[in-house]
PDB file of N, CA and C in Angstrom:
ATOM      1  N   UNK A   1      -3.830  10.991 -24.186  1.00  0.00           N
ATOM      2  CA  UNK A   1      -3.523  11.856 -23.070  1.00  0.00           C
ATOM      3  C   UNK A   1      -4.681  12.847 -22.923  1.00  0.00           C
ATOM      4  N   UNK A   2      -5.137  12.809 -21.739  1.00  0.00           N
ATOM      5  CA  UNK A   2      -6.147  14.221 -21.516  1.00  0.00           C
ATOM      6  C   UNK A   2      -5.909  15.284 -21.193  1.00  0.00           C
ATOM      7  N   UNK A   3      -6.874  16.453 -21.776  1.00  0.00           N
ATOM      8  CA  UNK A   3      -6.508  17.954 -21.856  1.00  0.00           C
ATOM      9  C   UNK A   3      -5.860  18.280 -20.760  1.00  0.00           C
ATOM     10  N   UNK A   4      -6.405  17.775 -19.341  1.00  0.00           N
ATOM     11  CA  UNK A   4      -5.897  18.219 -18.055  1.00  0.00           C
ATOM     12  C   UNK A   4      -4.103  17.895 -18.189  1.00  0.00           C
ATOM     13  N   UNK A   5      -3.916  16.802 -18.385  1.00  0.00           N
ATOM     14  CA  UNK A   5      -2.495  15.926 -18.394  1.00  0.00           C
ATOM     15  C   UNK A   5      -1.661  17.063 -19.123  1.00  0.00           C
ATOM     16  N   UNK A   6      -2.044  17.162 -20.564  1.00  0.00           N
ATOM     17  CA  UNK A   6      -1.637  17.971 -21.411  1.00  0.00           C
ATOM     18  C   UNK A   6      -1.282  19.423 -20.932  1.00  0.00           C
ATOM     19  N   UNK A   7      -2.500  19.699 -20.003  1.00  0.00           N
ATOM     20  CA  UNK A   7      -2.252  21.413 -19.662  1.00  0.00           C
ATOM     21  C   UNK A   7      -1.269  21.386 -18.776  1.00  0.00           C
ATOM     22  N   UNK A   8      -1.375  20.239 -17.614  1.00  0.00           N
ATOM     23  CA  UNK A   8      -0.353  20.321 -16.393  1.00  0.00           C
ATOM     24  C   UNK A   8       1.024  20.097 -16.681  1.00  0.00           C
ATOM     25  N   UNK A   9       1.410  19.321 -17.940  1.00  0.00           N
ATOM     26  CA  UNK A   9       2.522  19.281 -18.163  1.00  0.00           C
ATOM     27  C   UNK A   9       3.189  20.449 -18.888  1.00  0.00           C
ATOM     28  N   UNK A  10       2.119  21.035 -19.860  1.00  0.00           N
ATOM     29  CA  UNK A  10       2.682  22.689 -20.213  1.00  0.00           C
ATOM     30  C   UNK A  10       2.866  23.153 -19.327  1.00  0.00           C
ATOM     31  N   UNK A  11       2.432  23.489 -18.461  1.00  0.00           N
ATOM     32  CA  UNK A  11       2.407  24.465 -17.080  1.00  0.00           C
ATOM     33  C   UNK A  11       3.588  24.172 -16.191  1.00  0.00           C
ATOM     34  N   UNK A  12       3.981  23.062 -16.025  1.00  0.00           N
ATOM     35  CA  UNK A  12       5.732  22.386 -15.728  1.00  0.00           C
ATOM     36  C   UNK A  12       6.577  23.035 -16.729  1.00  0.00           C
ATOM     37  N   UNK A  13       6.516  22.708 -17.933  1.00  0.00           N
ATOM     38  CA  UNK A  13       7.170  23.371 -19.294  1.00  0.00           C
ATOM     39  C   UNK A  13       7.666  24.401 -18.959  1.00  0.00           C
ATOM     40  N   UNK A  14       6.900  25.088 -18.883  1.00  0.00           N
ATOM     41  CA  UNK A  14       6.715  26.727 -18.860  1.00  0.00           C
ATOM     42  C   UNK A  14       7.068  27.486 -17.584  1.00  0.00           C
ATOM     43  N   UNK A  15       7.207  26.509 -16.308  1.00  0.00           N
ATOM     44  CA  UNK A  15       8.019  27.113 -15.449  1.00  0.00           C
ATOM     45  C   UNK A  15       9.130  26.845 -15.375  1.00  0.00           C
ATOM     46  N   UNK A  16       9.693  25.627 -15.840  1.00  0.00           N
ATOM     47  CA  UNK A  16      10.897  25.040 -15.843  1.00  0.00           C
ATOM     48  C   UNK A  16      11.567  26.469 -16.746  1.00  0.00           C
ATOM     49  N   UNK A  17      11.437  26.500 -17.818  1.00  0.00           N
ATOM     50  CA  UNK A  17      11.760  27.599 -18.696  1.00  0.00           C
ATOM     51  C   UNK A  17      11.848  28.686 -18.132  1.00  0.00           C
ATOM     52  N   UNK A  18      10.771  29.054 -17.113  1.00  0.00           N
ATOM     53  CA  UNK A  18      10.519  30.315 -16.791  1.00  0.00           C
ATOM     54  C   UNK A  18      11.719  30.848 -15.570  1.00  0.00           C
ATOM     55  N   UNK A  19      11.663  29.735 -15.056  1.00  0.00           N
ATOM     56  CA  UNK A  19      12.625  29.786 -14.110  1.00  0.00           C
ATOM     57  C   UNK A  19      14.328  29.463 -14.748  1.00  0.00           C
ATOM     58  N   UNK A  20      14.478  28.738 -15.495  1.00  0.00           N
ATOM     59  CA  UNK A  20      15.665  28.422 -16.245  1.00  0.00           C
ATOM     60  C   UNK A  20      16.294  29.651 -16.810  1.00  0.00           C
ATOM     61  N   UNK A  21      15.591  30.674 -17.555  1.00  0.00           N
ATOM     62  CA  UNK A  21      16.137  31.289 -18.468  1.00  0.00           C
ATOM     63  C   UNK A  21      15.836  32.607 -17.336  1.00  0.00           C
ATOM     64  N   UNK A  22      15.154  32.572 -16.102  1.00  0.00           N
ATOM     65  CA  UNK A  22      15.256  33.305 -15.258  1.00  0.00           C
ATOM     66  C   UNK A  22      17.122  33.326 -14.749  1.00  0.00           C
ATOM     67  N   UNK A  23      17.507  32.500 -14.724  1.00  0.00           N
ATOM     68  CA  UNK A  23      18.833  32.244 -13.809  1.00  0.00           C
ATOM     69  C   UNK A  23      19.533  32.337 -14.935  1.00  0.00           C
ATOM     70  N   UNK A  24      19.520  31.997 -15.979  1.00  0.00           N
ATOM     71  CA  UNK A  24      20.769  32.575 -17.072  1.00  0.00           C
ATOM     72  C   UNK A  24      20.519  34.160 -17.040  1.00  0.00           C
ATOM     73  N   UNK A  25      19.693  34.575 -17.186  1.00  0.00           N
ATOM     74  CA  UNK A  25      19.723  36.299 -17.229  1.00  0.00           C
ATOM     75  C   UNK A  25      19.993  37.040 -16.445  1.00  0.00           C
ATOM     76  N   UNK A  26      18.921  36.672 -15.362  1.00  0.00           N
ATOM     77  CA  UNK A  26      19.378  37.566 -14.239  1.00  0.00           C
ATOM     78  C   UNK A  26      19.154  37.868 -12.986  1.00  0.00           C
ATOM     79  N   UNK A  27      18.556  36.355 -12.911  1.00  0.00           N
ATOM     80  CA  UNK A  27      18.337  35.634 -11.452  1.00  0.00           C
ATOM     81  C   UNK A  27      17.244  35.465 -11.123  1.00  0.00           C
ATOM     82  N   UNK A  28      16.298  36.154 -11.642  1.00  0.00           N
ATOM     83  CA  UNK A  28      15.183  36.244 -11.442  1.00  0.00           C
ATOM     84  C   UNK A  28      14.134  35.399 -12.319  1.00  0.00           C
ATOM     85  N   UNK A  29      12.596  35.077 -11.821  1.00  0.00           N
ATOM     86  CA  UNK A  29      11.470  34.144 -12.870  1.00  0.00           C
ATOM     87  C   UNK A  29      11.231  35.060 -13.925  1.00  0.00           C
ATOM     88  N   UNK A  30      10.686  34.750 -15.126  1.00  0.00           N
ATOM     89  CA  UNK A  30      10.566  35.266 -16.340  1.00  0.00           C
ATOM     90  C   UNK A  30       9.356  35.128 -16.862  1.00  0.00           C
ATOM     91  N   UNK A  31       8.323  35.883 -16.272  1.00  0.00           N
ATOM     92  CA  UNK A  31       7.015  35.287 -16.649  1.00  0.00           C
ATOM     93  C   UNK A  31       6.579  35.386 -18.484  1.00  0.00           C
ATOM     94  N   UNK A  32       7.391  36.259 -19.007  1.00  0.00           N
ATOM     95  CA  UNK A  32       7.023  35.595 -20.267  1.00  0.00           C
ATOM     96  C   UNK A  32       7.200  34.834 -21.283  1.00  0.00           C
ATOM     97  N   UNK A  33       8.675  34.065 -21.086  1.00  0.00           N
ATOM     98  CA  UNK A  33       8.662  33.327 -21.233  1.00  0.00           C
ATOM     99  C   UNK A  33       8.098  31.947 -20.408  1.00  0.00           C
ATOM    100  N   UNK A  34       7.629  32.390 -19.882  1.00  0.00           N
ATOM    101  CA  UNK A  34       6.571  31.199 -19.129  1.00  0.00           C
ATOM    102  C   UNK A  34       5.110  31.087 -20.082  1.00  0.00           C
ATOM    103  N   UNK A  35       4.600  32.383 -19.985  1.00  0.00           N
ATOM    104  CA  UNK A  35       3.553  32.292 -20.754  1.00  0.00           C
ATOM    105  C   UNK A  35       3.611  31.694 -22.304  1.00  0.00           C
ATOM    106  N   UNK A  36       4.765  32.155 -22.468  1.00  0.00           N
ATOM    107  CA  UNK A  36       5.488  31.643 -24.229  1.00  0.00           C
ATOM    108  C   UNK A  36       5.685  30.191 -23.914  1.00  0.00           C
ATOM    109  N   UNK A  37       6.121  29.526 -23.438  1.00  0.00           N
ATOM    110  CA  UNK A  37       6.786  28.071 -23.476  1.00  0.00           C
ATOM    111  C   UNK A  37       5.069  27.354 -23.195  1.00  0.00           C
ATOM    112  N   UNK A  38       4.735  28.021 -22.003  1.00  0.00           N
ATOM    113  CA  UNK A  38       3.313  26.883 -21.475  1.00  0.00           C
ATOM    114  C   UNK A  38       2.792  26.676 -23.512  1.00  0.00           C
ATOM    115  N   UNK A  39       2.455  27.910 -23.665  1.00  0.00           N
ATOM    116  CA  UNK A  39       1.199  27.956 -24.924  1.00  0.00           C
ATOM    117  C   UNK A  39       2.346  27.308 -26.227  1.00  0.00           C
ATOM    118  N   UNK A  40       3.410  27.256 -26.570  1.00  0.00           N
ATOM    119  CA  UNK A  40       3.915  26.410 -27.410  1.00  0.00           C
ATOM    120  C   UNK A  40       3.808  24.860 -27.090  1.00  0.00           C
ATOM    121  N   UNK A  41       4.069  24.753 -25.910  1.00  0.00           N
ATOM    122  CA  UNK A  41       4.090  23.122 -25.817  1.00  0.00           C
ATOM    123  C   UNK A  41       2.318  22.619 -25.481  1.00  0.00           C
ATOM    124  N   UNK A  42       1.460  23.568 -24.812  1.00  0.00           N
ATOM    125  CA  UNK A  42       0.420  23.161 -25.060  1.00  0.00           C
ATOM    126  C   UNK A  42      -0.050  22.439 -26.291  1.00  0.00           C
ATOM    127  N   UNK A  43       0.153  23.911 -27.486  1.00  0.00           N
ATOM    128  CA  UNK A  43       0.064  23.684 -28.353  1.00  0.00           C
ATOM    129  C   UNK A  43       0.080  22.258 -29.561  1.00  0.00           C
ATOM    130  N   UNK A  44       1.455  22.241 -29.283  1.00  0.00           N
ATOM    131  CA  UNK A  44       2.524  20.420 -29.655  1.00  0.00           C
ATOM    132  C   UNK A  44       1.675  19.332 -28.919  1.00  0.00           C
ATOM    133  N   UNK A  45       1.337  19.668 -27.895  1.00  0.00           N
ATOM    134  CA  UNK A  45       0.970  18.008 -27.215  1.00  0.00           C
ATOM    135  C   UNK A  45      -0.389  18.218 -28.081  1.00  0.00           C
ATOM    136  N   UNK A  46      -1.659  18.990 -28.290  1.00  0.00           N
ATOM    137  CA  UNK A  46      -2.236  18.823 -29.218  1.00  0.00           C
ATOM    138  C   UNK A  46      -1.942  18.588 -30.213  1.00  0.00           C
ATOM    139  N   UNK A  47      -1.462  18.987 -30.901  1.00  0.00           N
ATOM    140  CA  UNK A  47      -1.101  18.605 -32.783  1.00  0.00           C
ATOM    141  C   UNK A  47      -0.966  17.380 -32.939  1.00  0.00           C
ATOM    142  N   UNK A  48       0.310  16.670 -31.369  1.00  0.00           N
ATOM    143  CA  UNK A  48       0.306  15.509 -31.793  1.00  0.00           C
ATOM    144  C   UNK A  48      -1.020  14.881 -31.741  1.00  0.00           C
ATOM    145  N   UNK A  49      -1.747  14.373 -30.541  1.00  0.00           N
ATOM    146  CA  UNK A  49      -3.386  13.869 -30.282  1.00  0.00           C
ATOM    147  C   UNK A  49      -3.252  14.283 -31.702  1.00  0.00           C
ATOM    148  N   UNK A  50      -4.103  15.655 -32.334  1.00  0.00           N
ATOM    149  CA  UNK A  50      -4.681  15.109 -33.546  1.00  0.00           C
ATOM    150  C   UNK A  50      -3.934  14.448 -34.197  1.00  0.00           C
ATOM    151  N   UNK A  51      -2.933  14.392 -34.451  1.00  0.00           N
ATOM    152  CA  UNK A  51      -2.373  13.521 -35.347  1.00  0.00           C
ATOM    153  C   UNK A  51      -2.346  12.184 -35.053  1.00  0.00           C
ATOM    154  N   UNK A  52      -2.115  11.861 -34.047  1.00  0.00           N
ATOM    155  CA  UNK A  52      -2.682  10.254 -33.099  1.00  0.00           C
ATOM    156  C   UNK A  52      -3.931   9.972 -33.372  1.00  0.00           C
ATOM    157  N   UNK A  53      -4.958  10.578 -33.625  1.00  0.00           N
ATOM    158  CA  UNK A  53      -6.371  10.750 -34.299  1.00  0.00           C
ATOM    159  C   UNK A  53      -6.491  10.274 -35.375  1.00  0.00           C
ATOM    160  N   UNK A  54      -5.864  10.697 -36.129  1.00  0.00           N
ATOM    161  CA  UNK A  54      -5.736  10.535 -37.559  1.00  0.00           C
ATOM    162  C   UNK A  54      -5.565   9.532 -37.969  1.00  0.00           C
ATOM    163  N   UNK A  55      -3.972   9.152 -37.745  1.00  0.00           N
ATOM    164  CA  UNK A  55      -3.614   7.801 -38.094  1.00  0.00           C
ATOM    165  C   UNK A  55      -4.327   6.698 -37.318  1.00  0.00           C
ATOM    166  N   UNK A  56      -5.351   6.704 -36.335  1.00  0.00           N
ATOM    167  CA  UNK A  56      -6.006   5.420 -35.607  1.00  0.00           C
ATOM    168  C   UNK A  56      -7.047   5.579 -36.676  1.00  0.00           C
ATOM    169  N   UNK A  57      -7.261   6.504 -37.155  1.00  0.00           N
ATOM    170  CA  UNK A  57      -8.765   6.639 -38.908  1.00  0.00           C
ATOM    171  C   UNK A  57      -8.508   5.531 -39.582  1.00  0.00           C
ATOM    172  N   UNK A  58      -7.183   6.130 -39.963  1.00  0.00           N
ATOM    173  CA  UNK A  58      -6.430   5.367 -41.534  1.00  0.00           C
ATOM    174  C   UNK A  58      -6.450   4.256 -41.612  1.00  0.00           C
ATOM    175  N   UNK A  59      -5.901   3.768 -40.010  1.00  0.00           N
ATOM    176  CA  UNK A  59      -5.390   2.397 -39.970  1.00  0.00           C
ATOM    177  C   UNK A  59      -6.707   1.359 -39.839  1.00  0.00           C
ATOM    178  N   UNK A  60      -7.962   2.163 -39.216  1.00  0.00           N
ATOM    179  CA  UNK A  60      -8.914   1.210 -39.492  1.00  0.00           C
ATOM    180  C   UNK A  60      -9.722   0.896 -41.512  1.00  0.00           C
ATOM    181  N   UNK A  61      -9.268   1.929 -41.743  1.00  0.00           N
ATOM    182  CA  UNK A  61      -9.875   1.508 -43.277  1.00  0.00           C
ATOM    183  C   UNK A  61      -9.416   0.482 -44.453  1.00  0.00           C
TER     184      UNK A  61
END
Protein backbone atom coordinates (compact mmCIF):
# COMPACT_ATOMS: atom_id res chain seq x y z
CA UNK A 1 0.00 0.00 0.00
CA UNK A 2 1.36 3.55 -0.68
CA UNK A 3 2.00 6.37 1.73
CA UNK A 4 -0.66 8.41 -0.17
CA UNK A 5 -3.35 5.31 0.16
CA UNK A 6 -2.24 4.98 3.73
CA UNK A 7 -2.60 8.79 4.54
CA UNK A 8 -6.07 9.06 2.71
CA UNK A 9 -7.45 6.34 4.48
CA UNK A 10 -6.27 7.81 7.98
CA UNK A 11 -7.76 10.96 7.04
CA UNK A 12 -11.35 8.96 6.43
CA UNK A 13 -10.44 7.32 9.93
CA UNK A 14 -10.18 10.30 11.57
CA UNK A 15 -13.18 11.99 10.32
CA UNK A 16 -15.40 9.21 10.58
CA UNK A 17 -14.37 9.36 14.37
CA UNK A 18 -14.33 12.90 14.34
CA UNK A 19 -17.61 13.23 13.32
CA UNK A 20 -18.94 10.00 15.19
CA UNK A 21 -17.93 10.86 18.60
CA UNK A 22 -18.96 14.44 17.48
CA UNK A 23 -22.77 13.19 17.58
CA UNK A 24 -22.47 11.04 20.70
CA UNK A 25 -21.37 14.18 22.67
CA UNK A 26 -22.75 16.89 21.47
CA UNK A 27 -23.57 17.25 18.03
CA UNK A 28 -20.97 18.79 16.95
CA UNK A 29 -17.20 17.65 14.78
CA UNK A 30 -14.42 16.95 17.22
CA UNK A 31 -11.34 18.00 15.77
CA UNK A 32 -9.26 16.29 18.21
CA UNK A 33 -10.14 13.46 18.13
CA UNK A 34 -9.72 13.66 14.51
CA UNK A 35 -6.28 14.65 14.81
CA UNK A 36 -5.90 11.62 17.44
CA UNK A 37 -7.54 8.83 15.32
CA UNK A 38 -5.89 10.16 11.71
CA UNK A 39 -2.14 9.85 13.54
CA UNK A 40 -3.00 6.40 15.36
CA UNK A 41 -4.20 4.66 12.37
CA UNK A 42 -1.62 6.33 10.23
CA UNK A 43 0.58 5.08 12.43
CA UNK A 44 -0.83 1.03 12.31
CA UNK A 45 -1.05 1.01 8.55
CA UNK A 46 2.75 1.64 8.82
CA UNK A 47 3.86 -0.83 11.41
CA UNK A 48 2.01 -3.16 9.49
CA UNK A 49 4.10 -2.37 5.80
CA UNK A 50 7.08 -2.73 8.00
CA UNK A 51 6.16 -5.71 9.18
CA UNK A 52 4.99 -6.92 5.58
CA UNK A 53 8.72 -5.94 4.92
CA UNK A 54 10.05 -8.07 7.10
CA UNK A 55 8.51 -11.19 6.68
CA UNK A 56 8.95 -10.88 2.52
CA UNK A 57 13.14 -10.78 4.06
CA UNK A 58 12.68 -13.97 5.96
CA UNK A 59 10.81 -15.77 3.59
CA UNK A 60 13.38 -15.24 0.91
CA UNK A 61 16.34 -16.72 2.99
Amino acid sequence: MSIMKMLLISIVIGIAVGYGSGYLLDGRFQPDFFVIFTIISFIAFLLREIKKDKQKETDHE
